[in-house]
N, C-alpha and C. Protein backbone atom coordinates (compact mmCIF):
# COMPACT_ATOMS: atom_id res chain seq x y z
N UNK A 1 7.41 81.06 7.05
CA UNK A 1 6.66 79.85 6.75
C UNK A 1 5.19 80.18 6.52
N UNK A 2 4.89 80.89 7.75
CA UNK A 2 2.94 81.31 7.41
C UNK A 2 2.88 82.12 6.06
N UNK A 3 4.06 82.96 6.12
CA UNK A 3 3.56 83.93 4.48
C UNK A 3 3.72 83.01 3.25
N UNK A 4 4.97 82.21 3.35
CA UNK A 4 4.58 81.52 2.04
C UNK A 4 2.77 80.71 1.69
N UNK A 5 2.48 80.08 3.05
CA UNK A 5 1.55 78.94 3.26
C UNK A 5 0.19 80.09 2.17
N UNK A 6 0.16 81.20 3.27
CA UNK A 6 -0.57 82.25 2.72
C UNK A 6 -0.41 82.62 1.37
N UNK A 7 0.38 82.78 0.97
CA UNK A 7 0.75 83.34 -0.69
C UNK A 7 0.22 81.97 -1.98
N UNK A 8 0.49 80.33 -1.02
CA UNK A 8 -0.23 79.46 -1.69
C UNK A 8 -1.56 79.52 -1.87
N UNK A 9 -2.16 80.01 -0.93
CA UNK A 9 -3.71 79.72 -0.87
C UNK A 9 -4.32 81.04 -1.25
N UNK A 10 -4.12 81.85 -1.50
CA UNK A 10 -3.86 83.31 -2.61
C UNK A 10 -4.14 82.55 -3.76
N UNK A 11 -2.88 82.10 -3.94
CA UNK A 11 -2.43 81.70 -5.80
C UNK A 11 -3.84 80.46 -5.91
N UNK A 12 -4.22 79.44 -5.05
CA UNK A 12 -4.66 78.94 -4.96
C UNK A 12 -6.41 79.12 -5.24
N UNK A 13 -7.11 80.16 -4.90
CA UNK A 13 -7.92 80.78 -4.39
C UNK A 13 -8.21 81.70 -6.08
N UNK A 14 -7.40 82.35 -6.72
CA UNK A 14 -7.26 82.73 -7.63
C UNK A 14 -7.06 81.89 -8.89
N UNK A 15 -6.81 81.03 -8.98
CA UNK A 15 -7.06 79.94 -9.82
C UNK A 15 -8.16 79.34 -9.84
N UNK A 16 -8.65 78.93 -8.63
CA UNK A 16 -10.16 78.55 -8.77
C UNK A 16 -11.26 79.42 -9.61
N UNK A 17 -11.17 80.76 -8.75
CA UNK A 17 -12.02 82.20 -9.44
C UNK A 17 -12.09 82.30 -10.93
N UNK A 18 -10.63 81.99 -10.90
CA UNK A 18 -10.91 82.17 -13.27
C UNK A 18 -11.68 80.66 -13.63
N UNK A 19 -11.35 79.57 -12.78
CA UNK A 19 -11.57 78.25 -13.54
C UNK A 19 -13.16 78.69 -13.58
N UNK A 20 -13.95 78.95 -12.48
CA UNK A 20 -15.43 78.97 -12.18
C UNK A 20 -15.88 80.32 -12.93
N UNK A 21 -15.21 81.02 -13.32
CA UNK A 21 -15.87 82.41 -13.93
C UNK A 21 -16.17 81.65 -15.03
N UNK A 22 -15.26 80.62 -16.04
CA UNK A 22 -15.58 79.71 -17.38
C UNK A 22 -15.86 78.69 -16.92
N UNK A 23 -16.73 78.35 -16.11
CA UNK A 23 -17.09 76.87 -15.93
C UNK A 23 -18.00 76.18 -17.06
N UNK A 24 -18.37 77.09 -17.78
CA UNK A 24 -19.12 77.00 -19.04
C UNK A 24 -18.24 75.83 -20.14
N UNK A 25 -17.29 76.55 -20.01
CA UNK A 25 -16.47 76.09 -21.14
C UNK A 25 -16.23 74.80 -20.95
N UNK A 26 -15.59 74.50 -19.27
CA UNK A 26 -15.14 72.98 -19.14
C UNK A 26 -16.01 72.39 -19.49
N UNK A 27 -17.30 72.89 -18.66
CA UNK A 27 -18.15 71.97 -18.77
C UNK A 27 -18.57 71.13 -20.35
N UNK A 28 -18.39 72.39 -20.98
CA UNK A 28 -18.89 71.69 -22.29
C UNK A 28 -17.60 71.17 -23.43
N UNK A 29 -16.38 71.15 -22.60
CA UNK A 29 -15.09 70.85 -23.39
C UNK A 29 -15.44 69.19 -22.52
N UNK A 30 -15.73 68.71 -21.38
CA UNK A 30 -16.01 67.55 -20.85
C UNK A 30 -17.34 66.64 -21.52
N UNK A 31 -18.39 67.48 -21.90
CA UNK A 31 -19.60 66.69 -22.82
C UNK A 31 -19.24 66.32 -24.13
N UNK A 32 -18.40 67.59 -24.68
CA UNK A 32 -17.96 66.90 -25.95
C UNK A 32 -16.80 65.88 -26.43
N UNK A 33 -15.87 66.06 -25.61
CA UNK A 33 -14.97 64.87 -25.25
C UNK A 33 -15.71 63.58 -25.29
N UNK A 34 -16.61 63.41 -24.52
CA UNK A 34 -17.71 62.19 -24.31
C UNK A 34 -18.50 61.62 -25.51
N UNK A 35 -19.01 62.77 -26.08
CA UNK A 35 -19.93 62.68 -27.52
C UNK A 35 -18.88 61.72 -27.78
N UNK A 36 -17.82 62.36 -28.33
CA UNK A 36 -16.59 61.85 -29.54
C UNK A 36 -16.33 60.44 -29.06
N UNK A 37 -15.91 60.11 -28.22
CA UNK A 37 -15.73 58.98 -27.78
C UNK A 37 -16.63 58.24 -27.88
N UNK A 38 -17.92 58.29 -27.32
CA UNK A 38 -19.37 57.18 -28.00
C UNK A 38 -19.46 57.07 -28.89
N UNK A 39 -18.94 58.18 -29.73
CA UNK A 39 -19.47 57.83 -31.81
C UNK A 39 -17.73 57.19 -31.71
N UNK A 40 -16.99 57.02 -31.37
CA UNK A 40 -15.99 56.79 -32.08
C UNK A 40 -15.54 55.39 -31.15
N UNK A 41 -16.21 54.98 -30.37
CA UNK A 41 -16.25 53.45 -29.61
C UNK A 41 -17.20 53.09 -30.70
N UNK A 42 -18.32 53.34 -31.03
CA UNK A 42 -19.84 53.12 -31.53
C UNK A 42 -19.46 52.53 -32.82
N UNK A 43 -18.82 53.03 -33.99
CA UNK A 43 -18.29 52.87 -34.91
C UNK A 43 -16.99 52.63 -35.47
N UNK A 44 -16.32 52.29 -34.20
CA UNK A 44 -14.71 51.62 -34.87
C UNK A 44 -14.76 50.23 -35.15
N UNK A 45 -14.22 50.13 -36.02
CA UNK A 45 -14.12 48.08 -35.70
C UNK A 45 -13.69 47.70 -34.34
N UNK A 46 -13.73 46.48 -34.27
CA UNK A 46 -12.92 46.05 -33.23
C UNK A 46 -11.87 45.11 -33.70
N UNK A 47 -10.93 45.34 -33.23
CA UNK A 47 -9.25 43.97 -33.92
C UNK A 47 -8.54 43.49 -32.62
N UNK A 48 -8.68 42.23 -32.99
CA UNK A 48 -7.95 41.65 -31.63
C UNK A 48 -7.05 40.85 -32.47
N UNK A 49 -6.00 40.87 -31.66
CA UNK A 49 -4.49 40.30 -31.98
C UNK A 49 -3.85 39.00 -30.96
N UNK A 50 -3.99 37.69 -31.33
CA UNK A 50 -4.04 36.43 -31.10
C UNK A 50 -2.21 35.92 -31.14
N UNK A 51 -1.90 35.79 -30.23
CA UNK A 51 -0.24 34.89 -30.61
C UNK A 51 -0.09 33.70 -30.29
N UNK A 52 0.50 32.64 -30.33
CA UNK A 52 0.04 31.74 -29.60
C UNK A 52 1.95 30.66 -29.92
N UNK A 53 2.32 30.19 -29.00
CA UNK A 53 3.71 29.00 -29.50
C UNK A 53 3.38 27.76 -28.66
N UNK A 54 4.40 27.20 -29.18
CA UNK A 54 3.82 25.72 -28.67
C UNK A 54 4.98 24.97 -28.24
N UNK A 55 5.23 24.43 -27.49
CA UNK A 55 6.75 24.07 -27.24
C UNK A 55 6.78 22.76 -27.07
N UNK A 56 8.08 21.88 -27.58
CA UNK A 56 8.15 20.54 -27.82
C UNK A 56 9.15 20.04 -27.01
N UNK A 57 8.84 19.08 -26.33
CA UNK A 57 9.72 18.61 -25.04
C UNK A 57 10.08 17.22 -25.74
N UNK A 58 11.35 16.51 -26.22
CA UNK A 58 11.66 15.34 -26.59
C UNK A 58 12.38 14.91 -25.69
N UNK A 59 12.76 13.64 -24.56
CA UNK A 59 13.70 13.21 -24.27
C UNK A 59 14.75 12.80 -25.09
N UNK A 60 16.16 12.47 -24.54
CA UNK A 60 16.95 11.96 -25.59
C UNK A 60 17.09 9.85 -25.56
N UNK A 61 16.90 9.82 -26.88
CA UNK A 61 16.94 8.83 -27.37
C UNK A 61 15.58 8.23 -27.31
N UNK A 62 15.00 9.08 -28.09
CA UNK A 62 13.01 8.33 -27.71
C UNK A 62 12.91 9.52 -29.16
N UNK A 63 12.23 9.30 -29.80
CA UNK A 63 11.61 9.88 -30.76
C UNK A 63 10.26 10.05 -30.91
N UNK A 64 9.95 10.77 -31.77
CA UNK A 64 8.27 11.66 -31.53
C UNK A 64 7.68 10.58 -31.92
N UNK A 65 7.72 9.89 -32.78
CA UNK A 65 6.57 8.94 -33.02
C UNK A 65 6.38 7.22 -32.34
N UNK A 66 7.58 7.21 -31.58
CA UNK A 66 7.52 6.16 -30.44
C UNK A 66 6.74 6.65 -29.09
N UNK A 67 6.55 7.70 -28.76
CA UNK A 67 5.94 8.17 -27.61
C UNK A 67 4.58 7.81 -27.71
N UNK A 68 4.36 6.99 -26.25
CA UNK A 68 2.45 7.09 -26.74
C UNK A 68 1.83 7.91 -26.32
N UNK A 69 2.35 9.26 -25.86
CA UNK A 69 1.21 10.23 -26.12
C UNK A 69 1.26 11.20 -27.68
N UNK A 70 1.75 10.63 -28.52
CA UNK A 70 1.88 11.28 -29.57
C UNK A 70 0.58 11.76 -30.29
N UNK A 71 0.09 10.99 -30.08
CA UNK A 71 -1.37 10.68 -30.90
C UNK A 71 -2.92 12.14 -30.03
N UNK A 72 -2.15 11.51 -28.90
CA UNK A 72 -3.42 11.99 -27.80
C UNK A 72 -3.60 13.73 -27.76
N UNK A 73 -4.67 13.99 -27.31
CA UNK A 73 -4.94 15.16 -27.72
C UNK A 73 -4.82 15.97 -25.97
């Protein structure tokens, strides 16, 4: 159990070391990600998409234009 735990934090420990030897890179793969996204929020249109139904409740034997809320808003 301890050697595996150990062999994680090895592998662990060694992954960090390469990430931070190029921290250069993230760093600037994370600023430019950002750029792109401000020019490309900055200058997209914007489209919004509207649906809308309406549903009609009649009792039976009453018709739409005998109702007095027909009219009313």
């Amino acid at each position: 159990m301890s050697e595996s735990k150990e062999m994680l934090e090895i592998n662990l420990l060694s992954v960090q070391k390469s990430l931070l030897k190029y921290w250069y890179y993230i760093a600037g793969c994370v600023v430019l990600a950002l750029v792109v996204s401000f020019f490309y929020l900055k200058f997209s249109s914007v489209t919004y998409n509207v649906g809308a139904s309406i549903l009609f409740r009649i009792d039976q034997g009453q018709s739409i234009s005998s109702s007095p809320d027909f009219l009313r808003a």
